[in-house]
Protein backbone atom coordinates (compact mmCIF):
# COMPACT_ATOMS: atom_id res chain seq x y z
CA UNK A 1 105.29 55.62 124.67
CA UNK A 2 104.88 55.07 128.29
CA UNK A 3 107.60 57.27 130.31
CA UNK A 4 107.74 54.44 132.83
CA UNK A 5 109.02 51.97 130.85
CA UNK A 6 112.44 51.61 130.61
CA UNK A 7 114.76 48.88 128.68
CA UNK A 8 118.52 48.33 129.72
CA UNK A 9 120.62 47.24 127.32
CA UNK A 10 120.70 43.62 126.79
CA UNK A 11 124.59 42.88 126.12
CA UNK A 12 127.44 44.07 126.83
CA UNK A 13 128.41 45.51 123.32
CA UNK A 14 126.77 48.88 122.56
CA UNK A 15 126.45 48.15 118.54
CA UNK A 16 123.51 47.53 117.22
CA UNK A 17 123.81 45.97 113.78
CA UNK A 18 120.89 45.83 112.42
CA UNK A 19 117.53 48.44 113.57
CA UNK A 20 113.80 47.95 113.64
CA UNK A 21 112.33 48.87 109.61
CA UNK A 22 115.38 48.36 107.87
CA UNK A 23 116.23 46.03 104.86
CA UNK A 24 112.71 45.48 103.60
CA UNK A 25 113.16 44.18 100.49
CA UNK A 26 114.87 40.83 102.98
CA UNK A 27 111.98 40.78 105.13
CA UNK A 28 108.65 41.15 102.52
CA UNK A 29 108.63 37.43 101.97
CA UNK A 30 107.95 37.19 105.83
CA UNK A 31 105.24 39.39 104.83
CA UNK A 32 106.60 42.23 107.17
CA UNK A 33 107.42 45.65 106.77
CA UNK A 34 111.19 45.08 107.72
CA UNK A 35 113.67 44.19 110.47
CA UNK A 36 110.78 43.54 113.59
CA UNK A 37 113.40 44.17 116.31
CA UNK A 38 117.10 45.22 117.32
CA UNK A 39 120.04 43.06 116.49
CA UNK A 40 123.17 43.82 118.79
CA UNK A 41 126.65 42.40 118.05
CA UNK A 42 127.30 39.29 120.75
CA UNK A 43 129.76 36.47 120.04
CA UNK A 44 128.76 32.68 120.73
CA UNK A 45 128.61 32.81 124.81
CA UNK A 46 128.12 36.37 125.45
CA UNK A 47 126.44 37.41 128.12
CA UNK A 48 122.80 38.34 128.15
CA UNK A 49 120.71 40.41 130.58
CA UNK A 50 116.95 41.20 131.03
CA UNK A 51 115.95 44.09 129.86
CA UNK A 52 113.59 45.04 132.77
CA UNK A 53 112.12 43.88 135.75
CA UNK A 54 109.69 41.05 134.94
CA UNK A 55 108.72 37.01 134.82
CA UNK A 56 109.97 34.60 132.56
CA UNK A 57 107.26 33.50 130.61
CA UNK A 58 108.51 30.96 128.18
CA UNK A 59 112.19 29.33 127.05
CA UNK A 60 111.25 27.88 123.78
CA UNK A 61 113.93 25.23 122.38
CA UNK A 62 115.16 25.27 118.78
CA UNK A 63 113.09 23.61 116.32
CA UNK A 64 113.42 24.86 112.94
CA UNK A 65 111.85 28.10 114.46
CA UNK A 66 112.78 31.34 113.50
CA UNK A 67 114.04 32.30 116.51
CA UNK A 68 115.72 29.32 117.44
CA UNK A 69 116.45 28.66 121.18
CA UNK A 70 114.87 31.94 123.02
CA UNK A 71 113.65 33.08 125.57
CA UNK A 72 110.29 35.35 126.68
CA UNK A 73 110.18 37.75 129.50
CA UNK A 74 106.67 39.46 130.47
CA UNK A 75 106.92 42.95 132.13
CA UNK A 76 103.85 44.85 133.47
CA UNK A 77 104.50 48.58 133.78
CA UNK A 78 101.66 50.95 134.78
CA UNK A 79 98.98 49.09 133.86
CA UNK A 80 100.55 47.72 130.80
CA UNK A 81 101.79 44.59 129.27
CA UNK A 82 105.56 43.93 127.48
CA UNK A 83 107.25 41.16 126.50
CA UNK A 84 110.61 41.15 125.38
CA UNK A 85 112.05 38.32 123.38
CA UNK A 86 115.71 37.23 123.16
CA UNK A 87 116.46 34.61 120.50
CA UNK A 88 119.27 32.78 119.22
CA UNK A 89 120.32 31.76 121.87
CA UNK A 90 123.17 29.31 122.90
CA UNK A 91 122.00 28.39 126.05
CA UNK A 92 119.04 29.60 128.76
CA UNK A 93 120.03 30.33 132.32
CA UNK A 94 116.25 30.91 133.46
CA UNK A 95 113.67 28.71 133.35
CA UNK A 96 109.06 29.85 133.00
CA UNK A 97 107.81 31.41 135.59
CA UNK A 98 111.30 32.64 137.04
CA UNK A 99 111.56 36.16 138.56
CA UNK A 100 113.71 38.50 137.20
CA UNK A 101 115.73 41.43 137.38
CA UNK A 102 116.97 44.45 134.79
CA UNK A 103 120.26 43.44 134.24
CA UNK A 104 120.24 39.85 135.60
CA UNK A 105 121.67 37.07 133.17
CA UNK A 106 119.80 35.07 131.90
CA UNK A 107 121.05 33.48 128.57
CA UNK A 108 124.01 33.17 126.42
CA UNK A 109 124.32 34.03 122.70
CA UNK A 110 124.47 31.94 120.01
CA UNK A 111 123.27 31.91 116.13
CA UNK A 112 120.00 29.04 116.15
CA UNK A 113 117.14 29.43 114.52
CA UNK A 114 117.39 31.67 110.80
CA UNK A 115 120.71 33.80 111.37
CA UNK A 116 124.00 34.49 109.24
CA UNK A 117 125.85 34.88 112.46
CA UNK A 118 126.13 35.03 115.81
CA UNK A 119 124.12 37.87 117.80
CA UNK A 120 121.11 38.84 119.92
CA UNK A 121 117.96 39.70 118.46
CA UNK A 122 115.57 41.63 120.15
CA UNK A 123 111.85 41.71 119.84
CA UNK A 124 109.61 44.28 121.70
CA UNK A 125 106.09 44.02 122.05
CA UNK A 126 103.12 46.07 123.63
CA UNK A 127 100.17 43.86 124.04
CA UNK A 128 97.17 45.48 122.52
CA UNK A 129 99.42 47.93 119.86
CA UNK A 130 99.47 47.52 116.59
CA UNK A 131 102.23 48.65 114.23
CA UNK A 132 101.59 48.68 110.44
CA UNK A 133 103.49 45.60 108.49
CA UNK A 134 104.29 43.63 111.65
CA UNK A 135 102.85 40.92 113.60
CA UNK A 136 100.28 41.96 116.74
CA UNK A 137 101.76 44.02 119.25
CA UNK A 138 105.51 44.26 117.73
CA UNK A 139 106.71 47.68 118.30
CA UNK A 140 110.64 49.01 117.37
CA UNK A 141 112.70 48.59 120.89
CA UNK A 142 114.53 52.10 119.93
CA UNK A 143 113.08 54.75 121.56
CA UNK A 144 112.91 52.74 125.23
CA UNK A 145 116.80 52.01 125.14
CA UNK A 146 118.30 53.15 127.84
CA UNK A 147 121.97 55.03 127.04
CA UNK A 148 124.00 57.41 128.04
CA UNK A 149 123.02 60.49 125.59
CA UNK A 150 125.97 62.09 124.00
CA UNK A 151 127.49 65.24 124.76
CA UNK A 152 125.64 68.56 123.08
CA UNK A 153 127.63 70.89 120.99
CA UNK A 154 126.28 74.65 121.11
CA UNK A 155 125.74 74.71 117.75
CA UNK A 156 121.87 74.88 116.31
CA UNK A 157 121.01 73.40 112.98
CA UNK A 158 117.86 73.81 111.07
CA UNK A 159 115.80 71.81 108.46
CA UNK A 160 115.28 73.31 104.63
CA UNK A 161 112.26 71.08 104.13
CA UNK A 162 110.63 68.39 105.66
CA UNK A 163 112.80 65.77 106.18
CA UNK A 164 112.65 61.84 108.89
CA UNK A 165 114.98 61.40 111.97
CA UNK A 166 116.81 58.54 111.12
CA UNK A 167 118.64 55.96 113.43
CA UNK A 168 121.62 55.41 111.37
CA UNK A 169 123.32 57.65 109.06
CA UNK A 170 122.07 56.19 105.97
CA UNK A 171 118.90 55.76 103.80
CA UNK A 172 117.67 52.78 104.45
CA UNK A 173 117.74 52.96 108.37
CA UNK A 174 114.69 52.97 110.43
CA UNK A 175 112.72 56.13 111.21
CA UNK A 176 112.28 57.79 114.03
CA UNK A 177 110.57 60.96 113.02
CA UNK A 178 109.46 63.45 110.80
CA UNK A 179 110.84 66.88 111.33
CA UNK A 180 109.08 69.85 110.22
CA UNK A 181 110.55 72.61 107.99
CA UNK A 182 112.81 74.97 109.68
CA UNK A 183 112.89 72.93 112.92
CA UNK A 184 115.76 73.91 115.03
CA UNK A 185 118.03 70.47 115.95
CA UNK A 186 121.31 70.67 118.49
CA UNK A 187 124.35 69.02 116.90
CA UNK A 188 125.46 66.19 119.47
CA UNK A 189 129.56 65.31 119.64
CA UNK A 190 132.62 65.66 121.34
CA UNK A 191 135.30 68.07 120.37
CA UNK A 192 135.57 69.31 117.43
CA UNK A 193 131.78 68.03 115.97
CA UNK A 194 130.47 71.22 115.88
CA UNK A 195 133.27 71.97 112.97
CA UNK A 196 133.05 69.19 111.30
CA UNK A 197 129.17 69.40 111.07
CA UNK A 198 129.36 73.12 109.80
CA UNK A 199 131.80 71.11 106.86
CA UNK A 200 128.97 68.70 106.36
CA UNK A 201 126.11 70.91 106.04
CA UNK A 202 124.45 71.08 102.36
CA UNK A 203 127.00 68.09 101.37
CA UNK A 204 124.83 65.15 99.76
CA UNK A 205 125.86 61.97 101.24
CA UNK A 206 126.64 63.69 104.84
CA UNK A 207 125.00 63.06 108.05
CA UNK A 208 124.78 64.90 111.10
CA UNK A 209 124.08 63.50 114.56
CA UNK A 210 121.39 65.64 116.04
CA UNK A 211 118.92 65.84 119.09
CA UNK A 212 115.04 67.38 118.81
CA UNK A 213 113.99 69.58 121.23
CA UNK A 214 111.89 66.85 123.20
CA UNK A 215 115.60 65.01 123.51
CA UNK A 216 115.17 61.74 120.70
CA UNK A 217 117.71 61.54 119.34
CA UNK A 218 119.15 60.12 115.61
CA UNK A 219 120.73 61.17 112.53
CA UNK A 220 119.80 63.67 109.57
CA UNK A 221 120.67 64.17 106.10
CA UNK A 222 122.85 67.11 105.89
CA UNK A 223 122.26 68.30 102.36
CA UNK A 224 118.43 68.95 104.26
CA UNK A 225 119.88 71.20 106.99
CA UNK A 226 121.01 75.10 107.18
CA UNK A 227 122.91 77.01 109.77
CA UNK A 228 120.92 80.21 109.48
CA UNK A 229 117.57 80.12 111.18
CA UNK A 230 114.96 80.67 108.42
CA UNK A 231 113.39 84.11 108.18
CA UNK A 232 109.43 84.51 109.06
CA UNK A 233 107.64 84.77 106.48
CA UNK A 234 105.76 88.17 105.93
CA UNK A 235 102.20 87.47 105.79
CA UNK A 236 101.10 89.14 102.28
CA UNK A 237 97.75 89.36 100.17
CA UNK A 238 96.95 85.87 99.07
CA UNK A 239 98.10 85.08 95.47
CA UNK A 240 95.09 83.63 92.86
CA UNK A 241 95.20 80.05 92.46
CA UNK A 242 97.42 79.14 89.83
CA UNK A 243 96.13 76.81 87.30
CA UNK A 244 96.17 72.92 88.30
CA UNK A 245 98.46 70.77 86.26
CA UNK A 246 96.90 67.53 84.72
CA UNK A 247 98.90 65.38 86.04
CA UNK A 248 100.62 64.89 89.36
CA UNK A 249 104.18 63.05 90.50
CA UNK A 250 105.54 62.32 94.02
CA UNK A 251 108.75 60.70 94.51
CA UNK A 252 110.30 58.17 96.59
CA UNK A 253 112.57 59.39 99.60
CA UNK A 254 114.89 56.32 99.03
CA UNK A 255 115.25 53.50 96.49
CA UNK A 256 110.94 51.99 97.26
CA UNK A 257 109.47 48.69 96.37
CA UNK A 258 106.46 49.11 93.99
CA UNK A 259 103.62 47.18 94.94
CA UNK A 260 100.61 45.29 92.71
CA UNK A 261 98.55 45.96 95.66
CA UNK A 262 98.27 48.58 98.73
CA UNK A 263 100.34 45.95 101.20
CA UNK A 264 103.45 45.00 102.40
CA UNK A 265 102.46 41.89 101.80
CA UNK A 266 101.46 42.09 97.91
CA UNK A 267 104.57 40.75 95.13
CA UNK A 268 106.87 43.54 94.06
CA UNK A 269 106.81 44.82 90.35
CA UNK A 270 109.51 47.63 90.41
CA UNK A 271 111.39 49.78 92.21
CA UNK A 272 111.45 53.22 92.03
CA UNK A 273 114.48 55.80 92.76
CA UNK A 274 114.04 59.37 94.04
CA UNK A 275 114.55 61.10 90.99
CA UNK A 276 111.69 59.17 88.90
CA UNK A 277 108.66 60.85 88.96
CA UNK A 278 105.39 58.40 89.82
CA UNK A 279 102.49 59.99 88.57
CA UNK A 280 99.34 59.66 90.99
CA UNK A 281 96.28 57.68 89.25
CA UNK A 282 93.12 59.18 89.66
CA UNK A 283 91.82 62.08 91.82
CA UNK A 284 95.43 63.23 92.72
CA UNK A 285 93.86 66.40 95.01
CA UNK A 286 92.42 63.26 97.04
CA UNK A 287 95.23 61.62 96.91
CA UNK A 288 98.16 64.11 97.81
CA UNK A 289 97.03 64.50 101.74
CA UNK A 290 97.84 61.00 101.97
CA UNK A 291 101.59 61.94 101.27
CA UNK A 292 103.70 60.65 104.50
CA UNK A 293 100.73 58.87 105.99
CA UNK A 294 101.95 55.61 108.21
CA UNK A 295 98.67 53.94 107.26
CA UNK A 296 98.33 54.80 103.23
CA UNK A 297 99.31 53.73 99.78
CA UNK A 298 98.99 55.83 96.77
CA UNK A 299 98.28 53.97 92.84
CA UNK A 300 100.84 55.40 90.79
CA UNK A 301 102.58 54.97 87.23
CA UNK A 302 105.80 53.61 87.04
CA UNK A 303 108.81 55.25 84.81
CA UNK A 304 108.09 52.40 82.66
CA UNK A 305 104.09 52.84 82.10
CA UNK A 306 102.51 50.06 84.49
CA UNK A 307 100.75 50.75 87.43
CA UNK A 308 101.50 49.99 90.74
CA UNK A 309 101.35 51.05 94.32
CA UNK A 310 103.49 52.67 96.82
CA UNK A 311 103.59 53.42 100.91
CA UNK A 312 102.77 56.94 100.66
CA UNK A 313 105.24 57.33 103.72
CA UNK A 314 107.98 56.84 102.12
CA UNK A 315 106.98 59.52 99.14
CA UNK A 316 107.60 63.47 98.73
CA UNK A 317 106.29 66.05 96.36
CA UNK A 318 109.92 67.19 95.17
CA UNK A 319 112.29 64.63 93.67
CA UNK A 320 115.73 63.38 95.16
CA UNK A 321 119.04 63.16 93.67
CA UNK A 322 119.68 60.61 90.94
CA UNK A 323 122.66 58.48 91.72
CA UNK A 324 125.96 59.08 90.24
CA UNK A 325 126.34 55.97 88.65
CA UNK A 326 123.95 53.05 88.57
CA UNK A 327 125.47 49.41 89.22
CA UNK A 328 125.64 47.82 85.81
CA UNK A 329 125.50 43.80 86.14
CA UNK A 330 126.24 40.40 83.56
CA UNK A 331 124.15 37.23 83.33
CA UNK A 332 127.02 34.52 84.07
CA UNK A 333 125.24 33.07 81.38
CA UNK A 334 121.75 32.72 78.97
CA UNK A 335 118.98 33.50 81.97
CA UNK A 336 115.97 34.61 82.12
CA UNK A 337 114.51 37.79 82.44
CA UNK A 338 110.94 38.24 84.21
CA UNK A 339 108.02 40.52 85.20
CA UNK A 340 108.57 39.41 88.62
CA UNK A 341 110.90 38.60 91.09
CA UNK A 342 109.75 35.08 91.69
CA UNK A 343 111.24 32.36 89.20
CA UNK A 344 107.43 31.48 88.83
CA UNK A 345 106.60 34.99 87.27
CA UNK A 346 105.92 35.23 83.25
CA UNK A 347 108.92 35.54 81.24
CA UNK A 348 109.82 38.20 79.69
CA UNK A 349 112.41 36.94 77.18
CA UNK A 350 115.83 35.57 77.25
CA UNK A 351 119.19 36.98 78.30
CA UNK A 352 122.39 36.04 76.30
CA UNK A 353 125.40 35.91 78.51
CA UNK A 354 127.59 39.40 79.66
CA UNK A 355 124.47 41.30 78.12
CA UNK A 356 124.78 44.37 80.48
CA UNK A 357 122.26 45.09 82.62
CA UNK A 358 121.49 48.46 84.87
CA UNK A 359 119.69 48.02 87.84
CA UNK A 360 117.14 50.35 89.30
CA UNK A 361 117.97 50.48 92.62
CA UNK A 362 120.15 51.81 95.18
CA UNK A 363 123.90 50.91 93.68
CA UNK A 364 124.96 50.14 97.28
CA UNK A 365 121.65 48.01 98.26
CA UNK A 366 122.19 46.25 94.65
CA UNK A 367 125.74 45.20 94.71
CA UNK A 368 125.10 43.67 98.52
CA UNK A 369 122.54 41.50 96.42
CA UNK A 370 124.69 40.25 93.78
CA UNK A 371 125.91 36.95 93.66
CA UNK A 372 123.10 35.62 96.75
CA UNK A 373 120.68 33.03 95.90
CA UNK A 374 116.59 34.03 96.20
CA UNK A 375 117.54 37.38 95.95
CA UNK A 376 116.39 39.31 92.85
CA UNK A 377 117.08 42.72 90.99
CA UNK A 378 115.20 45.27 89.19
CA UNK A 379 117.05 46.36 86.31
CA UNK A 380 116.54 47.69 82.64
CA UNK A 381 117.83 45.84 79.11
CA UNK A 382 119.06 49.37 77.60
CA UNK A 383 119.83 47.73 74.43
CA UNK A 384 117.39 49.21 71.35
CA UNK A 385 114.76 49.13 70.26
CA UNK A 386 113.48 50.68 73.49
CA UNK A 387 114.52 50.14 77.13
CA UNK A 388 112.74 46.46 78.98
CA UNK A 389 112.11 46.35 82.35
CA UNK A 390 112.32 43.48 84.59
CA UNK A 391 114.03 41.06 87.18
CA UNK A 392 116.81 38.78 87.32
CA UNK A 393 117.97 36.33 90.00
CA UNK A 394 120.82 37.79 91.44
CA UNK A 395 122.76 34.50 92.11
CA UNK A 396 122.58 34.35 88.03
CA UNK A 397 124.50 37.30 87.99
CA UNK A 398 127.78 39.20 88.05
CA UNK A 399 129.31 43.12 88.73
CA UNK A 400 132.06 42.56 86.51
CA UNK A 401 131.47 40.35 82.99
CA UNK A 402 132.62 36.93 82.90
């Protein structure tokens, strides 16, 4: 990342509601990798403001575009070309080839082109870059946001294993980084934090805001972090290779899509949760350096027996937790059940109404899903003679029988 480069932000609210990577399961029909940009909460008229110093290189009207009415600003910064794009928009105030300013305004918010609601989307790009699963020269806005960093705490954390730098306190929130094992982290807060993050350490579900030694910033999981620094290890007389096992698992780091192919872009077949082991096909000793590589997939078999494939950066070679309780769902009536999620998919068989249903997935992710139409869910029949898995439309579908 260039050090010169600086983005202000772009509203006047400081929440972001949706960051760059997340909800990927809503964004793999656009054949991306997620979320492509920052959202930031802005009612209909809000005011927005360049990011940086730049031109105005296009205001592109509202045509059944994505974006709807938006507006492109090109910024050249040490030898370097950006572009920052500001869409659904309300109304432009600038107009192509206009000079502008950080912080002049230049649009109002609004909710055109594909949006639920009202708010400014943010697109970043770096011409020339290249970031796996999105479009030429998209890159996540994050880590160039300028803000005012929060106050440290004097209290040190440090990670049990390796473990990603999220920016949210959740799951499925975009990454920042991977921290190593044992790598110190200062607790950021106000009064009182460090407590509270002492309380929180070990606790599954917890997070803890934290800042790396080269100052990024973002949230960890807490039941990955100590407050003792680690011991070094004793070097000792190397141990004899133990024998190799025939068979290898990773597992998923959060509720993952399984793949038919090594692509965003291929059809789902399953999802897999971090406590289901997905046993590597072939030469697994070739495989298992590709474990938490940006650019790699790994051909696995799912809990089920099929094969499919998975981005090996979202796998690890110990499993997760298994959820407390997985969201059980009822067909609001006879549906079909299907090896895909695509209502063109082969059909698996038939689903008599209220049948229950568990779905593998992330019970919070899944029950968000319920009820919305071209939205699908993984789940398992668990009636005998043995368990089917499948998909079901979710707008067919209910938490609670009917």
């Amino acid at each position: 990342m260039s050090e010169q480069f600086k983005l202000r932000w772009p509203v006047d609210s400081r929440t972001i509601t949706q960051y760059f990577g997340e909800n990927p399961h809503i964004y793999a029909r656009y054949n991306q990798a997620g979320h492509e940009g920052l959202d930031f909460r802005a009612p209909v008229g809000a005011n927005v403001y360049a990011c940086a110093d730049g031109q105005v290189l296009d205001v592109r009207p509202n045509r059944g575009n994505a974006y709807g009415l938006h507006v492109r600003l090109q910024h050249v910064v040490g030898g370097r070309e950006y572009q920052t794009i500001y869409a659904h928009l309300s109304r432009a105030l600038v107009s192509a080839g206009q000079q502008v300013a950080a912080g002049d305004l230049i649009a109002r918010a609004g909710m055109t082109g594909h949006t639920y609601g009202p708010h400014l989307h943010l697109t970043l790009k770096l011409i020339g870059a290249k970031t796996l699963g999105y479009p030429d020269g998209v890159i996540d806005p994050l880590p160039y946001l300028q803000d005012e960093a929060p106050p440290q705490t004097d209290l040190i954390v440090y990670t049990t294993a390796g473990v990603r730098l999220r920016a949210r306190p959740t799951t499925v929130s975009a990454q920042l980084a991977w921290l190593d094992e044992a790598e110190p982290l200062t607790v950021l807060g106000g009064a009182g934090a460090a407590d509270e993050a002492r309380a929180k350490i070990g606790q599954h579900g917890e997070w803890i805001h934290v800042q790396r030694a080269d100052g990024m910033i973002g949230y960890v999981a807490a039941w990955y972090l100590q407050l003792a620094q680690p011991e070094p290890v004793t070097p000792t007389e190397p141990e004899p290779e133990p024998d190799l096992p025939d068979e290898m698992a990773v597992y998923a780091t959060e509720a993952l899509n399984v793949r038919n192919g090594p692509s965003t872009g291929s059809s789902r077949i399953g999802i897999a949760l971090p406590h289901q082991p997905l046993i590597l096909v072939g030469d697994w000793a070739e495989a298992l350096p590709k474990v938490g590589d940006r650019s790699e997939w790994l051909h696995v078999h799912l809990p089920d027996g099929r094969r499919g494939y998975v981005a090996a950066w979202y796998v690890q070679l110990t499993p997760g937790p298994a959820p407390e309780k997985l969201l059980v769902v009822y067909p609001v009536q006879d549906m079909n059940f299907r090896e895909r999620p695509t209502v063109r998919a082969k059909r698996i068989g038939r689903l008599a109404h209220n049948t229950p249903l568990v779905v593998n997935d992330d019970p919070a992710r899944a029950l968000a899903l319920v009820g919305r139409y071209d939205e699908w869910l993984y789940v398992r029949h668990p009636q005998p003679p043995e368990d089917e898995w499948g998909w079901v439309a979710a707008w067919y579908v209910s938490s609670t029988p009917t």
